[in-house]
PDB file of N, CA and C in Angstrom:
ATOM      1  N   UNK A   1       0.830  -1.166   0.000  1.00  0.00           N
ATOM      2  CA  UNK A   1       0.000   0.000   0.000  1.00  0.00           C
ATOM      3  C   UNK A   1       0.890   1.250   0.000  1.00  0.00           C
ATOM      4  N   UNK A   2       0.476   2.106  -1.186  1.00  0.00           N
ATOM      5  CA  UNK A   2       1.483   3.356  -0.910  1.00  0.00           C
ATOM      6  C   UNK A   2       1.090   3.988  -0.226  1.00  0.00           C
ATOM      7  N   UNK A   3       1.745   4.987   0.411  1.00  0.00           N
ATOM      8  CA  UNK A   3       1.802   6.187   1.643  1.00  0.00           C
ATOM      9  C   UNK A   3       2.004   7.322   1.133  1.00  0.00           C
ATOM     10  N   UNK A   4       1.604   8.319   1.438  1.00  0.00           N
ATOM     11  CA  UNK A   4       2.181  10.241   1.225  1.00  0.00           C
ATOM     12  C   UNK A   4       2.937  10.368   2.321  1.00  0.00           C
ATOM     13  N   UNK A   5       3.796  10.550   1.195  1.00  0.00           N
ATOM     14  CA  UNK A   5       5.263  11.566   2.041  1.00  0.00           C
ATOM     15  C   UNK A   5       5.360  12.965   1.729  1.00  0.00           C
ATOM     16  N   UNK A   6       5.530  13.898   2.440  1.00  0.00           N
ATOM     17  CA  UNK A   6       5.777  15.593   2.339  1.00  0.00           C
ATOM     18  C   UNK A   6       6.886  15.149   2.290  1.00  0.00           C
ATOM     19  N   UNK A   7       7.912  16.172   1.488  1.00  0.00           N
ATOM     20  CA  UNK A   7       9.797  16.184   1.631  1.00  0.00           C
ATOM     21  C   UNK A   7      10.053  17.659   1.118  1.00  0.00           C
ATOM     22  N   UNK A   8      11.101  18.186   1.564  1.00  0.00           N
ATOM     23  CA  UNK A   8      11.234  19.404   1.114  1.00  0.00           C
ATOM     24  C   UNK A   8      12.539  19.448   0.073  1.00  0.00           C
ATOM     25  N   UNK A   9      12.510  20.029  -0.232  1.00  0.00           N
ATOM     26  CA  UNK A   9      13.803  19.575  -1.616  1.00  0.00           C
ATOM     27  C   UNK A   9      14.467  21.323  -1.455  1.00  0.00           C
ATOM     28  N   UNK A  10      15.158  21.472  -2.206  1.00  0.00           N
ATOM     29  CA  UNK A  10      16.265  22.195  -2.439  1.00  0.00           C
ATOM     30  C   UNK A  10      15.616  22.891  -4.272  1.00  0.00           C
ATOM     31  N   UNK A  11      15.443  24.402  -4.266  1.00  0.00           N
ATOM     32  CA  UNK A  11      14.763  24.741  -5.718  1.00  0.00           C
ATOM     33  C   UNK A  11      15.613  23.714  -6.485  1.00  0.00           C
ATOM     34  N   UNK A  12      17.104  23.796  -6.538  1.00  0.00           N
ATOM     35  CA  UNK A  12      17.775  23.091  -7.802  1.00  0.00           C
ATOM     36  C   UNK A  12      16.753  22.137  -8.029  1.00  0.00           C
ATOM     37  N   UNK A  13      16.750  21.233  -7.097  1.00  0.00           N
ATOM     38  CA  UNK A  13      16.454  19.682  -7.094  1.00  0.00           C
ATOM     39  C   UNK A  13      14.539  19.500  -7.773  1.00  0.00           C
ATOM     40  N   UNK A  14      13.810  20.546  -7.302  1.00  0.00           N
ATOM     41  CA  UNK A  14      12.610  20.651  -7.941  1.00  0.00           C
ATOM     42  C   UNK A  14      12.599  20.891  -9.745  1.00  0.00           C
ATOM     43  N   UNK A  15      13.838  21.695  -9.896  1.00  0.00           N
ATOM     44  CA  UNK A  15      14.072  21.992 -11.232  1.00  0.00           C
ATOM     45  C   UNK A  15      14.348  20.663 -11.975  1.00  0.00           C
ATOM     46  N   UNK A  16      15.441  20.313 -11.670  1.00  0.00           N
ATOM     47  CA  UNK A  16      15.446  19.156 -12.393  1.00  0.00           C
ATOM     48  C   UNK A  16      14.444  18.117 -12.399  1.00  0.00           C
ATOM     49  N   UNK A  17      13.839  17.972 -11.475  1.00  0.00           N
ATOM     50  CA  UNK A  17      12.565  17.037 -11.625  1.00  0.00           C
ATOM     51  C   UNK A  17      11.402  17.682 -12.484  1.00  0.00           C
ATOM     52  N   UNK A  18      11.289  19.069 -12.866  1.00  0.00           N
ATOM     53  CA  UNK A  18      10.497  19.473 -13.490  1.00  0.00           C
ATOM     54  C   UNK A  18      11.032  19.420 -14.729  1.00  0.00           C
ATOM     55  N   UNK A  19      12.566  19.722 -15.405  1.00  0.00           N
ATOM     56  CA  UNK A  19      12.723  19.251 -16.180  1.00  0.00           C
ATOM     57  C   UNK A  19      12.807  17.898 -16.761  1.00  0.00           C
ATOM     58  N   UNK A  20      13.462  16.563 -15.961  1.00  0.00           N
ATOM     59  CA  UNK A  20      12.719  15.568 -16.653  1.00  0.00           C
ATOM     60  C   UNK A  20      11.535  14.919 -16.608  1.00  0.00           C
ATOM     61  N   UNK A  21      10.342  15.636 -15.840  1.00  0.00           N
ATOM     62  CA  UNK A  21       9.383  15.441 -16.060  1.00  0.00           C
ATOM     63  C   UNK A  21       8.559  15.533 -17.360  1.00  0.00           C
ATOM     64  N   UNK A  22       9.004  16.811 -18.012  1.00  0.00           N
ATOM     65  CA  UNK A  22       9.182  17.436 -19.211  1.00  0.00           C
ATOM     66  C   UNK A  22       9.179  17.229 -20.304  1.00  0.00           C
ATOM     67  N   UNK A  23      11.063  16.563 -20.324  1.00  0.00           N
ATOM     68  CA  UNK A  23      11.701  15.979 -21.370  1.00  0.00           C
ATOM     69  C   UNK A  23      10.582  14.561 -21.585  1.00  0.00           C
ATOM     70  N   UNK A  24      10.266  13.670 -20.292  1.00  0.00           N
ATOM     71  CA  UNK A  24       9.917  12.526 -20.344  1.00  0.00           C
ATOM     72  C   UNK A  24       8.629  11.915 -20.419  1.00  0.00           C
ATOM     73  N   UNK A  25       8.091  13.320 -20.724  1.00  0.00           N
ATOM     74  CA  UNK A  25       6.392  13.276 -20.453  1.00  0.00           C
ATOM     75  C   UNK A  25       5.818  12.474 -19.272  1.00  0.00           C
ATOM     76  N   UNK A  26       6.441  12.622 -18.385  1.00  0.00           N
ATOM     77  CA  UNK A  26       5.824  11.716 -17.113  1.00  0.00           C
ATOM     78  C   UNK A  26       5.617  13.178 -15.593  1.00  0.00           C
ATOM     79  N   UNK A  27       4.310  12.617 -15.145  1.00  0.00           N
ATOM     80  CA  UNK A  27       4.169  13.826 -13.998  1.00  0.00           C
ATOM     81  C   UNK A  27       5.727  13.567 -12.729  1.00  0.00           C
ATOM     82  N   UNK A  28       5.355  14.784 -12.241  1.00  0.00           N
ATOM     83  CA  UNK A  28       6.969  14.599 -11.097  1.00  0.00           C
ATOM     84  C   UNK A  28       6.653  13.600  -9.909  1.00  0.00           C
ATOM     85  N   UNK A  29       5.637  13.142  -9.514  1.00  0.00           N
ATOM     86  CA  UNK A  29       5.587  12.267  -8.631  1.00  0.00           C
ATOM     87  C   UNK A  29       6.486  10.806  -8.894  1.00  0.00           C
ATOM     88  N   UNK A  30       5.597  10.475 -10.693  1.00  0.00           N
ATOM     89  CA  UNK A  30       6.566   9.743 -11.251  1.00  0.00           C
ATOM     90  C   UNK A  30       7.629   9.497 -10.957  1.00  0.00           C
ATOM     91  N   UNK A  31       8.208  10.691 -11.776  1.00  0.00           N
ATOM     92  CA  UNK A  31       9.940  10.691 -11.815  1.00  0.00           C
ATOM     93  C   UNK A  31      10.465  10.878 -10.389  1.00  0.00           C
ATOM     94  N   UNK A  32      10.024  10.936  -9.174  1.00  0.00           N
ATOM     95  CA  UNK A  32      10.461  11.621  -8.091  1.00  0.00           C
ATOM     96  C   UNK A  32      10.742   9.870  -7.293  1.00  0.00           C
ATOM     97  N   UNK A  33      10.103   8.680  -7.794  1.00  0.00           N
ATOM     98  CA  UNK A  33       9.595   7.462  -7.813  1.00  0.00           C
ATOM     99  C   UNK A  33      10.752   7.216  -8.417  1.00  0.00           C
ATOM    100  N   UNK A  34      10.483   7.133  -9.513  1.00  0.00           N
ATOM    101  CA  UNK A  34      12.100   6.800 -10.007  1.00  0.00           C
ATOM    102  C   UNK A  34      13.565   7.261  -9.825  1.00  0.00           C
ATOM    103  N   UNK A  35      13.619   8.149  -9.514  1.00  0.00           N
ATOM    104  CA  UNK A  35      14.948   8.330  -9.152  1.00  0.00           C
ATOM    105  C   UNK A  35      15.141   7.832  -7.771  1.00  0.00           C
ATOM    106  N   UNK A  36      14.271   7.488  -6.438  1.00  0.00           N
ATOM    107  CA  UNK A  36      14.381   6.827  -5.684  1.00  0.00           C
ATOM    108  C   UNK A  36      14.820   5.820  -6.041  1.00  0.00           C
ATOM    109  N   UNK A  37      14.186   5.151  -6.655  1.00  0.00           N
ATOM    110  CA  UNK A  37      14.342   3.604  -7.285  1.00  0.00           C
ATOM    111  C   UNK A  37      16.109   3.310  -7.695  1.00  0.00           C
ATOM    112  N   UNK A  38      16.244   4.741  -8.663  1.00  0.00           N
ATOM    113  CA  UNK A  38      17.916   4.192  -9.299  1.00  0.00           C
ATOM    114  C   UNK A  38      18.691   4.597  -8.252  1.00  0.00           C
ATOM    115  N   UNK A  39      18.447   5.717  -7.209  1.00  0.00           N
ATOM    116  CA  UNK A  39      19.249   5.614  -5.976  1.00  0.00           C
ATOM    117  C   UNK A  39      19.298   4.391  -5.395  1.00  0.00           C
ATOM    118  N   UNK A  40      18.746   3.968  -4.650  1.00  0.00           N
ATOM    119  CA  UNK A  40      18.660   2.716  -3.978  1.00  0.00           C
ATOM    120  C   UNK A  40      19.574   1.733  -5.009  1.00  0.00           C
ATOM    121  N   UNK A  41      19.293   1.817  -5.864  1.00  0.00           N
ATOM    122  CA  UNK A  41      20.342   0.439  -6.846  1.00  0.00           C
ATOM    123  C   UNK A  41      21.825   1.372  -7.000  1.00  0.00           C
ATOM    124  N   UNK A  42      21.850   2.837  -6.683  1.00  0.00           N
ATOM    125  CA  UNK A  42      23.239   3.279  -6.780  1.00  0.00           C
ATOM    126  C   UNK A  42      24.043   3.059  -5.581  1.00  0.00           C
ATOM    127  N   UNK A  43      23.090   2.823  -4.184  1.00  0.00           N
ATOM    128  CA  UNK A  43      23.467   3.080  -3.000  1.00  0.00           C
ATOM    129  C   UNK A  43      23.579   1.103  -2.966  1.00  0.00           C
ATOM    130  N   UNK A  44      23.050   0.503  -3.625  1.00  0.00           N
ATOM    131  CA  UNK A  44      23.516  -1.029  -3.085  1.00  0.00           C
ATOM    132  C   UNK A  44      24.308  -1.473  -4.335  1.00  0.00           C
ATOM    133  N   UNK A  45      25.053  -0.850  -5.338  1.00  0.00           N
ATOM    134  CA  UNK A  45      26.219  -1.396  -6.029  1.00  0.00           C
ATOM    135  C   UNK A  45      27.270  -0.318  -5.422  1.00  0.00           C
ATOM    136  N   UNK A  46      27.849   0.791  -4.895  1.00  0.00           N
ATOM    137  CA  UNK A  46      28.793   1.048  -4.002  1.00  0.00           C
ATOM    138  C   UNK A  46      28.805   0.247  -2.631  1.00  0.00           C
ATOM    139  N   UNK A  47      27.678  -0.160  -2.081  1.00  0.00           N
ATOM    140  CA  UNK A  47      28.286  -0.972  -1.113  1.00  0.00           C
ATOM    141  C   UNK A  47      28.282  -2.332  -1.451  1.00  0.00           C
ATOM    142  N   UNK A  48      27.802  -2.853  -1.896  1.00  0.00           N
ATOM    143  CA  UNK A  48      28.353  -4.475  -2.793  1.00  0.00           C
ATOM    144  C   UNK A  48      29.963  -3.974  -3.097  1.00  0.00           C
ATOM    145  N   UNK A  49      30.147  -3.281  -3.810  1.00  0.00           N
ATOM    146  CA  UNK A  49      31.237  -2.877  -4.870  1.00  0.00           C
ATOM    147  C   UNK A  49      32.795  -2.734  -3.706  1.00  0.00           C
ATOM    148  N   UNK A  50      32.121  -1.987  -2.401  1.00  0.00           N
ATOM    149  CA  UNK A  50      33.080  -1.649  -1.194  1.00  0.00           C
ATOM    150  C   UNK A  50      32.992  -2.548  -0.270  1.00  0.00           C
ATOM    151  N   UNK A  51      32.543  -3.963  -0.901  1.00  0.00           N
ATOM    152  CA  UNK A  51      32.400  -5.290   0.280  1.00  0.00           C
ATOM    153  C   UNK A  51      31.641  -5.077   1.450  1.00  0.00           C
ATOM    154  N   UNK A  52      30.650  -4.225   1.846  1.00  0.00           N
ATOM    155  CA  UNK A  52      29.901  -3.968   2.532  1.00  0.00           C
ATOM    156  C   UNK A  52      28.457  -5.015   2.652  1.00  0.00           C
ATOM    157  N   UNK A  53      28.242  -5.588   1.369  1.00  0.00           N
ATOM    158  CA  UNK A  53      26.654  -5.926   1.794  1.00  0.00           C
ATOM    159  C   UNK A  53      27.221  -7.365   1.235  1.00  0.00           C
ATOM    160  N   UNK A  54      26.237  -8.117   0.652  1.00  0.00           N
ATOM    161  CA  UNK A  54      26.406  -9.190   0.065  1.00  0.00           C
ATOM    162  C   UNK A  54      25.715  -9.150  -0.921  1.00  0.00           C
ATOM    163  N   UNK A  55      25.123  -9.908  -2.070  1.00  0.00           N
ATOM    164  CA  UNK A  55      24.626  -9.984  -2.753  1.00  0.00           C
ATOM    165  C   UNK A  55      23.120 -10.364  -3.031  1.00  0.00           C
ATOM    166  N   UNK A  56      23.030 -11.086  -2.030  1.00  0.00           N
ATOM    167  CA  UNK A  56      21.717 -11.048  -1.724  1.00  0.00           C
ATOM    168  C   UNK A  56      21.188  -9.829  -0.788  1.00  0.00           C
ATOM    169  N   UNK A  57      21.995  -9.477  -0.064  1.00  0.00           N
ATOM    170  CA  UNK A  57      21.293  -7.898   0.603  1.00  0.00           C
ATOM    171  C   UNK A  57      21.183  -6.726  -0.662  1.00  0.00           C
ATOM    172  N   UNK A  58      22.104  -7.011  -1.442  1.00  0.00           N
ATOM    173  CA  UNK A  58      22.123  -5.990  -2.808  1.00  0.00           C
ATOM    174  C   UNK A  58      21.079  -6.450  -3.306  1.00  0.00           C
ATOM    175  N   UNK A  59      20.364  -7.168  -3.344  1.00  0.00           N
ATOM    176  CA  UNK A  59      19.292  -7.692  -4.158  1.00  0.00           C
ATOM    177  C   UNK A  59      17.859  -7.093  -3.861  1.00  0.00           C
ATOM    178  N   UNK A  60      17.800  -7.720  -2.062  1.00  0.00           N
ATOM    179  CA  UNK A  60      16.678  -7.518  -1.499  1.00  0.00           C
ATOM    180  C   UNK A  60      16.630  -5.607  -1.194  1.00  0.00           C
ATOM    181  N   UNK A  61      18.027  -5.044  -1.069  1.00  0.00           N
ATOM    182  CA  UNK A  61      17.427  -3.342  -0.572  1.00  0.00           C
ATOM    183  C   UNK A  61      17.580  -2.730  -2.901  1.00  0.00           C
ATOM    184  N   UNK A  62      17.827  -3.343  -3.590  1.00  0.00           N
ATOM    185  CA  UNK A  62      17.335  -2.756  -5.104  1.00  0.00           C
ATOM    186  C   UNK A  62      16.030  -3.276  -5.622  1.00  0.00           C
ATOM    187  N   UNK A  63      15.772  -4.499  -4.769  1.00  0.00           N
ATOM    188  CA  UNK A  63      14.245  -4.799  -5.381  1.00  0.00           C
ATOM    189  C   UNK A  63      14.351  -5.351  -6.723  1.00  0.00           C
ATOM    190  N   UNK A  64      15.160  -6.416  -6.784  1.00  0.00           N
ATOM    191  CA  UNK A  64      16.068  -6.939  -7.841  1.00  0.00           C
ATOM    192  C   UNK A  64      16.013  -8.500  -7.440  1.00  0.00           C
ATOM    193  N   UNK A  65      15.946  -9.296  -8.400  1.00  0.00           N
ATOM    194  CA  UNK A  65      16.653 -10.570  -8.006  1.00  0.00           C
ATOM    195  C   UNK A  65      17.957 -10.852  -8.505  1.00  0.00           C
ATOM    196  N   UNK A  66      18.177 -11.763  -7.877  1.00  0.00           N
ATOM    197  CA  UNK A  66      19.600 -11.897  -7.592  1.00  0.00           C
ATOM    198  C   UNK A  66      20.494 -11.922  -8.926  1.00  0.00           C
ATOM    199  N   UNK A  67      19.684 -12.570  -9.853  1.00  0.00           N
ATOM    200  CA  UNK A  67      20.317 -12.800 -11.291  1.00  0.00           C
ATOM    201  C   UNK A  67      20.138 -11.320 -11.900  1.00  0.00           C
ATOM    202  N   UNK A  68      19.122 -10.775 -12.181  1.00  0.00           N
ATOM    203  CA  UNK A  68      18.892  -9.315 -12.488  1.00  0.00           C
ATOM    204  C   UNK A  68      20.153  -8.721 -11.925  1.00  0.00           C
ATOM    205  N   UNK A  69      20.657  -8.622 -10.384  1.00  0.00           N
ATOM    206  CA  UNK A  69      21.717  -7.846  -9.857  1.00  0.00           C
ATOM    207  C   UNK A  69      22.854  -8.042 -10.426  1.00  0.00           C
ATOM    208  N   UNK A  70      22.931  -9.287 -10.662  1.00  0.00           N
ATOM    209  CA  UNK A  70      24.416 -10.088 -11.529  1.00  0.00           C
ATOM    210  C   UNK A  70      24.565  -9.169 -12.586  1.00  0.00           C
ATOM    211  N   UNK A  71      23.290  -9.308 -13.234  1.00  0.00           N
ATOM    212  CA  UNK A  71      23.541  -8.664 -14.589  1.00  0.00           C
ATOM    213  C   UNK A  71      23.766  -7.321 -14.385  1.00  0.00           C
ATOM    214  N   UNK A  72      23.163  -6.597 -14.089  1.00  0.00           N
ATOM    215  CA  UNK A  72      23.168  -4.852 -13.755  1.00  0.00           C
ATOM    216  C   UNK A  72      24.922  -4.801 -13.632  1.00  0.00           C
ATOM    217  N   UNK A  73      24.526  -5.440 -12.447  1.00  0.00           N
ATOM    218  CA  UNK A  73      26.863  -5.467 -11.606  1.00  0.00           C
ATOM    219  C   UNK A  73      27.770  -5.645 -13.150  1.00  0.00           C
ATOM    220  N   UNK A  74      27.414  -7.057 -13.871  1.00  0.00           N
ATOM    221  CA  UNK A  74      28.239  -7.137 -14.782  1.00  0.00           C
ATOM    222  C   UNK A  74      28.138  -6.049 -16.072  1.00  0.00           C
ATOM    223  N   UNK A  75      26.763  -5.431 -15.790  1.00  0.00           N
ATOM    224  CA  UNK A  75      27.031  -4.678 -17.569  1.00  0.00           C
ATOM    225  C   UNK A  75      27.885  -2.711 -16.949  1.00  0.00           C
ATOM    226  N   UNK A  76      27.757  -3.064 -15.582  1.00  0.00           N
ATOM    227  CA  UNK A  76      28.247  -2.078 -15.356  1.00  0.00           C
ATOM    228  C   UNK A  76      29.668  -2.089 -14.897  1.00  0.00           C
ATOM    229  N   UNK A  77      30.370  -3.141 -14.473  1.00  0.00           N
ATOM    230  CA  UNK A  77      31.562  -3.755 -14.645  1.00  0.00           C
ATOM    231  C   UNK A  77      31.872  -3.798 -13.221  1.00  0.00           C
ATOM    232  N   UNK A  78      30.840  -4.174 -12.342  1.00  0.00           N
ATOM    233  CA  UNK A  78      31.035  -4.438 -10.748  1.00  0.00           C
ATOM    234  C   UNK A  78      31.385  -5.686 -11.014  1.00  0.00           C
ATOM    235  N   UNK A  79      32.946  -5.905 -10.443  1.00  0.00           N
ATOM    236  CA  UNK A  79      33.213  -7.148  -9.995  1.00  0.00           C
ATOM    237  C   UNK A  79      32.386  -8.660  -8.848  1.00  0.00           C
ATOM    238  N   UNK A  80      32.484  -9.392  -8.837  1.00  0.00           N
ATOM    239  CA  UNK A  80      31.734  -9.912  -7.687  1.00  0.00           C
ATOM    240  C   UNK A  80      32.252 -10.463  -7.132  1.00  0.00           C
ATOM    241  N   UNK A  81      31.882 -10.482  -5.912  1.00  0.00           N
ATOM    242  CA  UNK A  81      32.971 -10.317  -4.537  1.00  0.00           C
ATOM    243  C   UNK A  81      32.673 -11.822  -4.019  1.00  0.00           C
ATOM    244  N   UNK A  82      31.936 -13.037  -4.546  1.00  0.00           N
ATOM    245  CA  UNK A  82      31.797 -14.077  -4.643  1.00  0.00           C
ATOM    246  C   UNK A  82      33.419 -14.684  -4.044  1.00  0.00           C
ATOM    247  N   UNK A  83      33.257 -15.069  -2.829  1.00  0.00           N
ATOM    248  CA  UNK A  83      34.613 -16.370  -2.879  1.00  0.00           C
ATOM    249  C   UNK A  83      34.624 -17.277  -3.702  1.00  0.00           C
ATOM    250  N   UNK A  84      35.482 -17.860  -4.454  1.00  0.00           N
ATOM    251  CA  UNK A  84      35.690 -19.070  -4.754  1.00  0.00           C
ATOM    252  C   UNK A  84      35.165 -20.143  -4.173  1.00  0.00           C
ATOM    253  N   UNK A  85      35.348 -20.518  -2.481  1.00  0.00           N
ATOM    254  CA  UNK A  85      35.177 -21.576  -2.058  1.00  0.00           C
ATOM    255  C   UNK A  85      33.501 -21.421  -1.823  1.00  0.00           C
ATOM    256  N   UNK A  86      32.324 -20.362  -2.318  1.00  0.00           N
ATOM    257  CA  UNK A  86      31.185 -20.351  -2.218  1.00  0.00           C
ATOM    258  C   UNK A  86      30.824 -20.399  -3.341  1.00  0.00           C
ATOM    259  N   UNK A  87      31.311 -20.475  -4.295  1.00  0.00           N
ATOM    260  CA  UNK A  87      31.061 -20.810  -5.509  1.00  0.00           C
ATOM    261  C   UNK A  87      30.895 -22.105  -5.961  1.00  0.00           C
ATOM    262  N   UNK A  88      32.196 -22.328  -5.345  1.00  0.00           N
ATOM    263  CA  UNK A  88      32.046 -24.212  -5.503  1.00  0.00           C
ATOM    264  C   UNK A  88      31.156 -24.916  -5.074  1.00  0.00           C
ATOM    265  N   UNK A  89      30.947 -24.277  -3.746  1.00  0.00           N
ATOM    266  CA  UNK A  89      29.763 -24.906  -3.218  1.00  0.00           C
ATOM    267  C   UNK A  89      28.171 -24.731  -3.594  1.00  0.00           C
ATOM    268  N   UNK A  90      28.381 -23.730  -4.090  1.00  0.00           N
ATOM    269  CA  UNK A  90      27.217 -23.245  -4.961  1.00  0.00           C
ATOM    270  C   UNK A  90      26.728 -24.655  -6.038  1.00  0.00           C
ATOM    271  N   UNK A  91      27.863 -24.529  -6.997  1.00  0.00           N
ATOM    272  CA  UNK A  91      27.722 -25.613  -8.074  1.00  0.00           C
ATOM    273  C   UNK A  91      27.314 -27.139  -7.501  1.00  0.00           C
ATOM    274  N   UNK A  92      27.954 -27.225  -6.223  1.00  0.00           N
ATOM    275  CA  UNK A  92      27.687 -29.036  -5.698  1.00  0.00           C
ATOM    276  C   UNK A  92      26.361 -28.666  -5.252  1.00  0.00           C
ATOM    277  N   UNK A  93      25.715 -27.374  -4.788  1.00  0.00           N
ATOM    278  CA  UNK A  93      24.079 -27.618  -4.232  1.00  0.00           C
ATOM    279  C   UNK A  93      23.768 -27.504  -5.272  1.00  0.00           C
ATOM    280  N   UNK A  94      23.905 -26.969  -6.896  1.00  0.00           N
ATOM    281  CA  UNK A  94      22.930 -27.157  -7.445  1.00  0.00           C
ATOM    282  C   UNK A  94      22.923 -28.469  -8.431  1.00  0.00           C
ATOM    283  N   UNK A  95      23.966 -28.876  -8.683  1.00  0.00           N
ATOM    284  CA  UNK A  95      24.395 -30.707  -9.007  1.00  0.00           C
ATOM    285  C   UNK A  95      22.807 -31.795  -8.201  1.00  0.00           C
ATOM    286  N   UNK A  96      23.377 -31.222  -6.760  1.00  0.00           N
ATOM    287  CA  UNK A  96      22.414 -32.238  -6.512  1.00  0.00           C
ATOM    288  C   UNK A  96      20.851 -31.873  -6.283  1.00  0.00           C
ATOM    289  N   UNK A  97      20.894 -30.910  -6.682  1.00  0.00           N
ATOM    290  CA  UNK A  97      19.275 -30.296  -7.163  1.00  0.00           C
ATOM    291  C   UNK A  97      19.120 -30.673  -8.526  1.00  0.00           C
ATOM    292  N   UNK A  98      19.888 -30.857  -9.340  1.00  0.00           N
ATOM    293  CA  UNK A  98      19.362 -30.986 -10.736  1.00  0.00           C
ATOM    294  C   UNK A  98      20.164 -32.500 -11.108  1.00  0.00           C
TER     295      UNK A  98
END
């Protein structure tokens, strides 16, 4: 269920939301929605990226699954901080799942 939030912004920051509201033909609530959205995925690939979270916490605070995150990380050239020895083990749980 969504909620109303009041926030007070900074003129710059209204501007630019009025401009890509604009450019993008979408109202500013919209876009004000979305740029939350790509924050949150900017704020959990610097801390993935600075060994801070894991990958599944990068997942669950972008609202992403886990393979989606892979991909995002890889087309943006985030390394993954995956050990080796969880990898391996990765492959033997899914061996004996499949």
């Amino acid at each position: 269920m969504n909620k109303i939030m009041t926030i007070r912004l900074p003129k710059e920051d209204i501007e630019i939301v009025r401009m890509i509201s604009i450019e993008n033909k979408k109202d500013k609530s919209t876009v004000i929605r979305e740029l939350i959205e790509q924050g949150k995925i900017y704020v959990t690939m610097k801390e993935y990226k600075n060994g801070k979270i894991s990958l599944g916490k990068a997942s669950e605070i972008a609202g992403l699954t886990m393979s989606e995150t892979m991909d995002l990380f890889a087309d943006l050239g985030i390394k993954n901080n995956i050990e080796m020895e969880d990898y391996l083990e990765g492959i033997k749980i899914s061996e004996r799942l499949f």
